[in-house]
Protein backbone atom coordinates (compact mmCIF):
# COMPACT_ATOMS: atom_id res chain seq x y z
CA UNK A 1 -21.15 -14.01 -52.06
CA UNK A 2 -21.77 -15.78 -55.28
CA UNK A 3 -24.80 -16.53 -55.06
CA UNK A 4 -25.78 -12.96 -53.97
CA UNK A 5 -23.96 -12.10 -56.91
CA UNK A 6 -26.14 -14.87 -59.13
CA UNK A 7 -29.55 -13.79 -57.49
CA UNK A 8 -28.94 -9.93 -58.03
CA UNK A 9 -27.74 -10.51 -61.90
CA UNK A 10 -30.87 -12.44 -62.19
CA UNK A 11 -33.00 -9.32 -60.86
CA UNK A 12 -30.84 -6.66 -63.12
CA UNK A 13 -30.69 -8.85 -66.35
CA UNK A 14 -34.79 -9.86 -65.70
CA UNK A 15 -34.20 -13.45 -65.94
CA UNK A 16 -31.73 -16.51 -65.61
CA UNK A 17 -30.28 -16.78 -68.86
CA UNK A 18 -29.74 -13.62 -69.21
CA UNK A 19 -27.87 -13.72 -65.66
CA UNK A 20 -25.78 -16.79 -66.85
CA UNK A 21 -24.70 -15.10 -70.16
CA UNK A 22 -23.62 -12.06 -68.24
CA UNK A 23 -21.79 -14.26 -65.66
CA UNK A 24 -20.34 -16.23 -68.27
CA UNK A 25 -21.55 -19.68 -66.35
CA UNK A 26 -24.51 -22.27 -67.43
CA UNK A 27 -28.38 -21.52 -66.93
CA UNK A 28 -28.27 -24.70 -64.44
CA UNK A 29 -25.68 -23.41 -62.54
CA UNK A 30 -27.41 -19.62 -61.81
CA UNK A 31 -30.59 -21.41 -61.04
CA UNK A 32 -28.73 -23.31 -58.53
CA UNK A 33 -27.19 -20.88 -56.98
CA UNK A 34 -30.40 -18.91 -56.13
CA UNK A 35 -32.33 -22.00 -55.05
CA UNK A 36 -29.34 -22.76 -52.95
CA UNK A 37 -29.68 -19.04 -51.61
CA UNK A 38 -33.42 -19.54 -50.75
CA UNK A 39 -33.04 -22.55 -49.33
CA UNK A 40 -30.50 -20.94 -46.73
CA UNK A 41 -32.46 -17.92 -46.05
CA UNK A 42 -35.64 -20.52 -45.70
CA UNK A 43 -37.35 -17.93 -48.27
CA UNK A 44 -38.86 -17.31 -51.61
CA UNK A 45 -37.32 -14.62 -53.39
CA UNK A 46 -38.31 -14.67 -56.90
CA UNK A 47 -41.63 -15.72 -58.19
CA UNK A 48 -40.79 -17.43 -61.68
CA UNK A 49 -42.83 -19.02 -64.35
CA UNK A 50 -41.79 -20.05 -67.73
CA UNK A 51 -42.28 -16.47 -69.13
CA UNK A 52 -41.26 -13.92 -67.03
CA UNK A 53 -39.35 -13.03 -63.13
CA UNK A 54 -40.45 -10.85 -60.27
CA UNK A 55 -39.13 -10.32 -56.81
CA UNK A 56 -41.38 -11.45 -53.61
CA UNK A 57 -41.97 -8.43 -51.62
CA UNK A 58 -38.82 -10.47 -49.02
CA UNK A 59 -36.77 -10.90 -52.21
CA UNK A 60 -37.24 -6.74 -53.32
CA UNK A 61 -36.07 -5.72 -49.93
CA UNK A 62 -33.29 -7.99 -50.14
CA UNK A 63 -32.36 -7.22 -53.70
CA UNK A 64 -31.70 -3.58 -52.10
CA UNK A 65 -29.30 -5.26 -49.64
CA UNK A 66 -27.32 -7.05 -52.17
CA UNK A 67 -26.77 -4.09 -54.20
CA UNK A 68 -25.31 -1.99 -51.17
CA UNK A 69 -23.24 -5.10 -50.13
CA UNK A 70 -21.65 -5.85 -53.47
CA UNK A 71 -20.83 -2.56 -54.03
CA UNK A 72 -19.23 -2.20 -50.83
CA UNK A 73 -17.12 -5.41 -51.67
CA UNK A 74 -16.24 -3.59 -55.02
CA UNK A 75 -15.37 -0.61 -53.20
CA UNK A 76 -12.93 -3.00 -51.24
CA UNK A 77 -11.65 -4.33 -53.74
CA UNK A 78 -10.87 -1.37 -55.82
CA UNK A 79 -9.25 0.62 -52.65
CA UNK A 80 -6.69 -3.01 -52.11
CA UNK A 81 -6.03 -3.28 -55.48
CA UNK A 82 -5.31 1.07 -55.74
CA UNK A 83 -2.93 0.79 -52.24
CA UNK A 84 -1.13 -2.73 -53.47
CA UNK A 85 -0.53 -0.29 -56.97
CA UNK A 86 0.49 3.42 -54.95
CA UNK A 87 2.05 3.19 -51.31
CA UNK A 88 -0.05 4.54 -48.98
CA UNK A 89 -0.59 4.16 -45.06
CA UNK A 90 1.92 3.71 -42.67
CA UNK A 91 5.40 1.67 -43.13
CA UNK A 92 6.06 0.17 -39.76
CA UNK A 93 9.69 -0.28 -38.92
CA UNK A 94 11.63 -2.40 -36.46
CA UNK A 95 15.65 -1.72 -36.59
CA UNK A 96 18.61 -2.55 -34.11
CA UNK A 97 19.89 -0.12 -31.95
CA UNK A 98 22.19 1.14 -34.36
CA UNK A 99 20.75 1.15 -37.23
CA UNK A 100 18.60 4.86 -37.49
CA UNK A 101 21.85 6.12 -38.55
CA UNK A 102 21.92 4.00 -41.60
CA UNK A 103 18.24 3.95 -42.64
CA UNK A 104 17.96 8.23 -41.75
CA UNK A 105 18.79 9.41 -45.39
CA UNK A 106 17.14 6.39 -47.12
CA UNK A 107 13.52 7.12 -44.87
CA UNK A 108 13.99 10.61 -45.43
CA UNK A 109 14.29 9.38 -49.79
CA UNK A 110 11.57 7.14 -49.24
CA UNK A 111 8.98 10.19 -47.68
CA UNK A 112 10.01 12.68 -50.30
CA UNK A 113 9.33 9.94 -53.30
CA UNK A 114 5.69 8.83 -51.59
CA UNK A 115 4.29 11.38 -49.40
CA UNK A 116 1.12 9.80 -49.12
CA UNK A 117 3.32 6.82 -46.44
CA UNK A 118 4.72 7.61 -43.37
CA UNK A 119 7.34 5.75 -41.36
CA UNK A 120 6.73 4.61 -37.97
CA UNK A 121 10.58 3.02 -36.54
CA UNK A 122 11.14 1.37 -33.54
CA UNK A 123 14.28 0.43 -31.91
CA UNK A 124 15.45 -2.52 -30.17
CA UNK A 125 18.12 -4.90 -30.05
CA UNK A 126 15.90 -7.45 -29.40
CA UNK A 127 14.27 -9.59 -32.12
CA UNK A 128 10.45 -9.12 -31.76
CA UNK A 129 7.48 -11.15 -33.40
CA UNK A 130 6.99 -8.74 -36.45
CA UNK A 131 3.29 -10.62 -36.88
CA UNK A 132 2.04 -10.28 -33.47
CA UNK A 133 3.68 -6.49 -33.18
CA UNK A 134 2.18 -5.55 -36.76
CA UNK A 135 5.49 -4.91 -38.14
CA UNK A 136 6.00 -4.39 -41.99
CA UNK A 137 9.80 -5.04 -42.02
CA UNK A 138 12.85 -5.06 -39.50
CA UNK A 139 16.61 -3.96 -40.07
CA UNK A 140 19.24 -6.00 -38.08
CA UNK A 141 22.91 -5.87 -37.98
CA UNK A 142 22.88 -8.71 -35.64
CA UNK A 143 22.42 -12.67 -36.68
CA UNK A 144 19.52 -14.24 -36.13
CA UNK A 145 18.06 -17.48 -34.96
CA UNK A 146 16.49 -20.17 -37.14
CA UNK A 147 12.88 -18.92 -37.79
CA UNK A 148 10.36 -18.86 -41.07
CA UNK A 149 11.14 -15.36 -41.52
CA UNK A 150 12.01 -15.01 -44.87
CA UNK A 151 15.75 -12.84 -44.69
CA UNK A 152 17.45 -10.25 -47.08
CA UNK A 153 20.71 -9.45 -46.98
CA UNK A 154 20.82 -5.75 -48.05
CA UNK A 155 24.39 -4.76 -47.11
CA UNK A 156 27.81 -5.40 -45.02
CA UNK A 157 29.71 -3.56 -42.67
CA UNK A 158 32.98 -3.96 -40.65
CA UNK A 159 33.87 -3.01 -37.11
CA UNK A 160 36.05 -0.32 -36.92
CA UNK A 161 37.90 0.65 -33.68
CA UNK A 162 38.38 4.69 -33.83
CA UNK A 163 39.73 7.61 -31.19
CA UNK A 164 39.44 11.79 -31.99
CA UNK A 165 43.10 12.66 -32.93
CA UNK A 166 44.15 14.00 -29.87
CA UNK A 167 43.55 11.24 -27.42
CA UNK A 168 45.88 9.36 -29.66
CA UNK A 169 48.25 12.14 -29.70
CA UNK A 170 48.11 12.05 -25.73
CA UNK A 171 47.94 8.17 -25.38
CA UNK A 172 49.74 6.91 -28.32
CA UNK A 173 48.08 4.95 -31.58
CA UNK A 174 47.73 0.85 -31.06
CA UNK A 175 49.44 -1.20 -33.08
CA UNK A 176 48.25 -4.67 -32.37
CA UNK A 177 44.78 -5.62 -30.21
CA UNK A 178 47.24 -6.23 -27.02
CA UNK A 179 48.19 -2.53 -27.19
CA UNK A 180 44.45 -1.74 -25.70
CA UNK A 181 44.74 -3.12 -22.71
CA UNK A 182 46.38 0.18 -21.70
CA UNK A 183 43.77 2.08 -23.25
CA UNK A 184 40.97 3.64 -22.10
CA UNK A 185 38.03 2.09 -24.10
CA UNK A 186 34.35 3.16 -24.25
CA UNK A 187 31.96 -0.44 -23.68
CA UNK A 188 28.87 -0.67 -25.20
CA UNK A 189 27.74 -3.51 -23.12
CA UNK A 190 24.42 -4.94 -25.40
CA UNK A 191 26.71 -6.84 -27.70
CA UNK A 192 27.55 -10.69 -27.94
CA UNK A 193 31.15 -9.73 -27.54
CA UNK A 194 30.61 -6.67 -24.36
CA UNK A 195 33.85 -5.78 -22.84
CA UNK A 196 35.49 -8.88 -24.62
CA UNK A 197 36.04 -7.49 -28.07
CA UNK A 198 36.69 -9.52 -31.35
CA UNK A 199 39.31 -9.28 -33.73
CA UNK A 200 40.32 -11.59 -36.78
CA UNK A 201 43.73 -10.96 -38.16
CA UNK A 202 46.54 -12.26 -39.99
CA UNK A 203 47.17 -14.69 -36.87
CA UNK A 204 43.33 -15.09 -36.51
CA UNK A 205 40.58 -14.51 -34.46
CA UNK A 206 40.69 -13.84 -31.23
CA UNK A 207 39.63 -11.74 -27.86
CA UNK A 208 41.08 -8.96 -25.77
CA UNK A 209 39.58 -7.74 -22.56
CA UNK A 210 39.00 -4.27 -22.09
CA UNK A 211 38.62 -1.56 -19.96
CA UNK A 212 37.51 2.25 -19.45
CA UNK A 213 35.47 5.07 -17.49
CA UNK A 214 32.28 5.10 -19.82
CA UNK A 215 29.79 2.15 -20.53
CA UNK A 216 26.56 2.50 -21.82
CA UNK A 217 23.56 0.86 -23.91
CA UNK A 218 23.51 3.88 -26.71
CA UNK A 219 25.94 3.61 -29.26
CA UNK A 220 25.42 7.45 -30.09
CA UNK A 221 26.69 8.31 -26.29
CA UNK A 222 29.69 6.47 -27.33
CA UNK A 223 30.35 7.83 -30.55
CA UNK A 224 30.29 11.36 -29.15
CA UNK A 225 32.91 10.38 -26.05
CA UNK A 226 35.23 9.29 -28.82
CA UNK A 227 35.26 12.85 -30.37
CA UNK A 228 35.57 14.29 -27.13
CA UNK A 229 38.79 12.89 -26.95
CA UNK A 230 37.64 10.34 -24.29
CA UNK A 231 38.88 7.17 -25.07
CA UNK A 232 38.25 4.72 -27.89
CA UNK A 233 35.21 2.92 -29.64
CA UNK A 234 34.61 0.08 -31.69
CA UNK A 235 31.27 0.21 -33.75
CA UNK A 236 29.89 -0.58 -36.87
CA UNK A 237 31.58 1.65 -40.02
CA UNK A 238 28.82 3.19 -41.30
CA UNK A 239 28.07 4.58 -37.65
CA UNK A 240 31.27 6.61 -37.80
CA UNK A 241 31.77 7.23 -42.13
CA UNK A 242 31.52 10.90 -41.62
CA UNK A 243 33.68 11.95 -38.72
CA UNK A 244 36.49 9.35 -40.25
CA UNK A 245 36.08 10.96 -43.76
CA UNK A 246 36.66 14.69 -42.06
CA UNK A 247 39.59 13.39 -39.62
CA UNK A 248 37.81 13.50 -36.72
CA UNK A 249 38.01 9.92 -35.57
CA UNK A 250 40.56 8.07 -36.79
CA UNK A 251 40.60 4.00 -37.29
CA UNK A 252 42.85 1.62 -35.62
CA UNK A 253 43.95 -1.97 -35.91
CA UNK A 254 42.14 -2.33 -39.50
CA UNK A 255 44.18 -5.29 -39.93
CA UNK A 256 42.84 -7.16 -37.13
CA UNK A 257 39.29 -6.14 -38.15
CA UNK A 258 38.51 -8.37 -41.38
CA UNK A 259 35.49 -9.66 -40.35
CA UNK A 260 31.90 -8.76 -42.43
CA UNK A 261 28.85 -8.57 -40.75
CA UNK A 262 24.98 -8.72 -42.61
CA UNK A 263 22.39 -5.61 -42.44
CA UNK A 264 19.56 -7.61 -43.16
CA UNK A 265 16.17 -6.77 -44.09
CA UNK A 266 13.60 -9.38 -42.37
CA UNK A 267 10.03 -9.76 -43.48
CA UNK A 268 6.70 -12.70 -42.71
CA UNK A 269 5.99 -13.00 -46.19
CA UNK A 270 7.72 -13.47 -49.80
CA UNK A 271 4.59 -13.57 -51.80
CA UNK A 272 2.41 -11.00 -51.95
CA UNK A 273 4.58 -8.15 -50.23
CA UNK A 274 2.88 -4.87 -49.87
CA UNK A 275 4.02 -2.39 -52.45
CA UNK A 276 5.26 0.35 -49.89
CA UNK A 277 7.53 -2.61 -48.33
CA UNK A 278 8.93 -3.54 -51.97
CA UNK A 279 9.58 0.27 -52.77
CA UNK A 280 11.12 0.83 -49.74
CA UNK A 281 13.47 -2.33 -49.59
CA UNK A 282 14.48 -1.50 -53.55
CA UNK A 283 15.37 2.05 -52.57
CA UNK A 284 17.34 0.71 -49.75
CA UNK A 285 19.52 -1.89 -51.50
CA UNK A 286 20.17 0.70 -54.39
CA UNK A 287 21.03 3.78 -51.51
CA UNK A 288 23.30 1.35 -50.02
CA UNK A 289 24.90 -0.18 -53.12
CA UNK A 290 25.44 3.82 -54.46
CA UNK A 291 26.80 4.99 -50.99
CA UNK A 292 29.73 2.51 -49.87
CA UNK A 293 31.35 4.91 -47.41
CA UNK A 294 28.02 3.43 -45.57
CA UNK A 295 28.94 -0.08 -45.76
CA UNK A 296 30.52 -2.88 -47.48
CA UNK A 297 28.21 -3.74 -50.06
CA UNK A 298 27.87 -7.56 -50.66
CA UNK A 299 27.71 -8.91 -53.96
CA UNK A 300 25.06 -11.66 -53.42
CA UNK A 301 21.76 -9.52 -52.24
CA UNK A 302 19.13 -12.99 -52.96
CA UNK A 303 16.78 -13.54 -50.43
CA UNK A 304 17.41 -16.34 -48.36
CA UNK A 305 14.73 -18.27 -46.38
CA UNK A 306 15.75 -19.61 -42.77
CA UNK A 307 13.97 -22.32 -41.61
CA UNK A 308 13.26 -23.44 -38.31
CA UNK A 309 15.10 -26.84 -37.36
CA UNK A 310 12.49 -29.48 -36.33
């Protein structure tokens, strides 16, 4: 491409040191560059003498070439360079299970700011290759192995264990993690913990087993049981911030549930990071860190880089 460039400077400027002024380079160096471009092709392109330039009748029609190619390539250029400067395109998401709920109000920000993006989110509580599945950016409440992803920590939650009012009107309120084993409790089966469910207290942590008439892999399904008067849930605070702020679901055992757990923002790359995905993880950090009914909001929001042991 630079010697295209050289050889069609040469033909605009009408000869080579004219070309190497407007190039800022030596005269030696743009005459190289086009014998090095004949020599490729196997071609004469410019007929020279010590006076004057002209094209051969194979260097004209390529001449017209050049032009449309480098001003294609500027064309290029100029659109990267606009969409790295104004989001545009499409922001692809991947987010646990749970986390819609969270990121809802900040996507809906993010759309109204830049309507020239939309958002594409997936779910799954599985950790997928955000390269291979063209991925922008995932949201996880969940830890994650050792890779080369490079990892933000945008936010923390607890766990909060919650029934509707009257179910513990009917059933009584526990007062220590033992106290559920009578309980009816509402499993969401896709965790590390499942129907083995963690709590760290003033004794420490530890694990109770429980029981109830409703399992299920949607957190949502759950959440709506509980109101129903059904039995109780534990899930992540900012799942339930609403219905315990109106007195709908109430919290139980908060002493036994001390334990913080990372939203994280996961992307490939540190450098270069497409404008939409800065914009977006910016408006997230600051929507969290201005709305802590959501979550608990860490402190220490650096990015951290994970790498791969081995």
């Amino acid at each position: 491409m630079t010697s295209m460039t050289t050889f069609a400077k040469v033909v605009e400027n009408g000869s080579f040191s004219a070309a190497a002024r407007a190039l800022q380079m030596s005269a030696s160096m743009v005459t190289a560059h086009v014998q090095s471009l004949e020599t490729r092709l196997g071609v004469r392109l410019l007929n020279r003498n010590t006076r004057r330039i002209s094209l051969t009748e194979i260097g004209h029609a390529y001449f017209e070439r050049c032009v449309h190619i480098l001003a294609e390539l500027d064309e290029a250029e100029r659109g990267a360079q606009a969409m790295q400067s104004t989001p545009t395109g499409t922001l692809r998401l991947n987010a646990s299970m749970a986390m819609p709920t969270l990121l809802a109000p900040v996507i809906a920000e993010f759309t109204a700011l830049h309507p020239d993006v939309s958002v594409d989110i997936r779910r799954t509580d599985k950790l997928v290759d955000l390269v291979e599945e063209g991925f922008d950016l995932a949201v996880r409440s969940m830890a994650l192995p050792e890779s080369s992803l490079i990892v933000r920590r945008v936010a923390c939650y607890r766990l909060i264990v919650c029934g509707a009012p009257a179910y513990l009107a009917r059933r009584g309120t526990p007062r220590i993690p033992a106290d559920l084993e009578t309980h009816n409790c509402l499993i969401y089966p896709h965790t590390p913990w499942g129907d083995k469910w963690l709590f760290n207290g003033p004794d420490g942590e530890h694990t109770v087993r429980v029981s109830g008439n409703l399992r299920g892999n949607s957190g949502h399904a759950l959440r709506l049981a509980a109101l129903n008067g059904q039995g109780l849930c534990i899930t992540p605070s900012f799942m339930v911030a609403n219905e315990v702020r109106d007195g709908r679901l109430v919290p139980v055992l908060t002493d036994f549930l001390r334990t913080q757990y990372d939203v994280n923002a996961i992307y490939p790359h540190r450098h270069h990071l497409s404008i939409k995905v800065r914009i977006f993880l910016d408006l997230m950090i600051k929507r969290f860190r201005d709305n802590p009914d959501w979550a608990d909001i860490s402190p220490d929001s650096k990015p951290v880089r994970i790498v791969r042991a081995g």
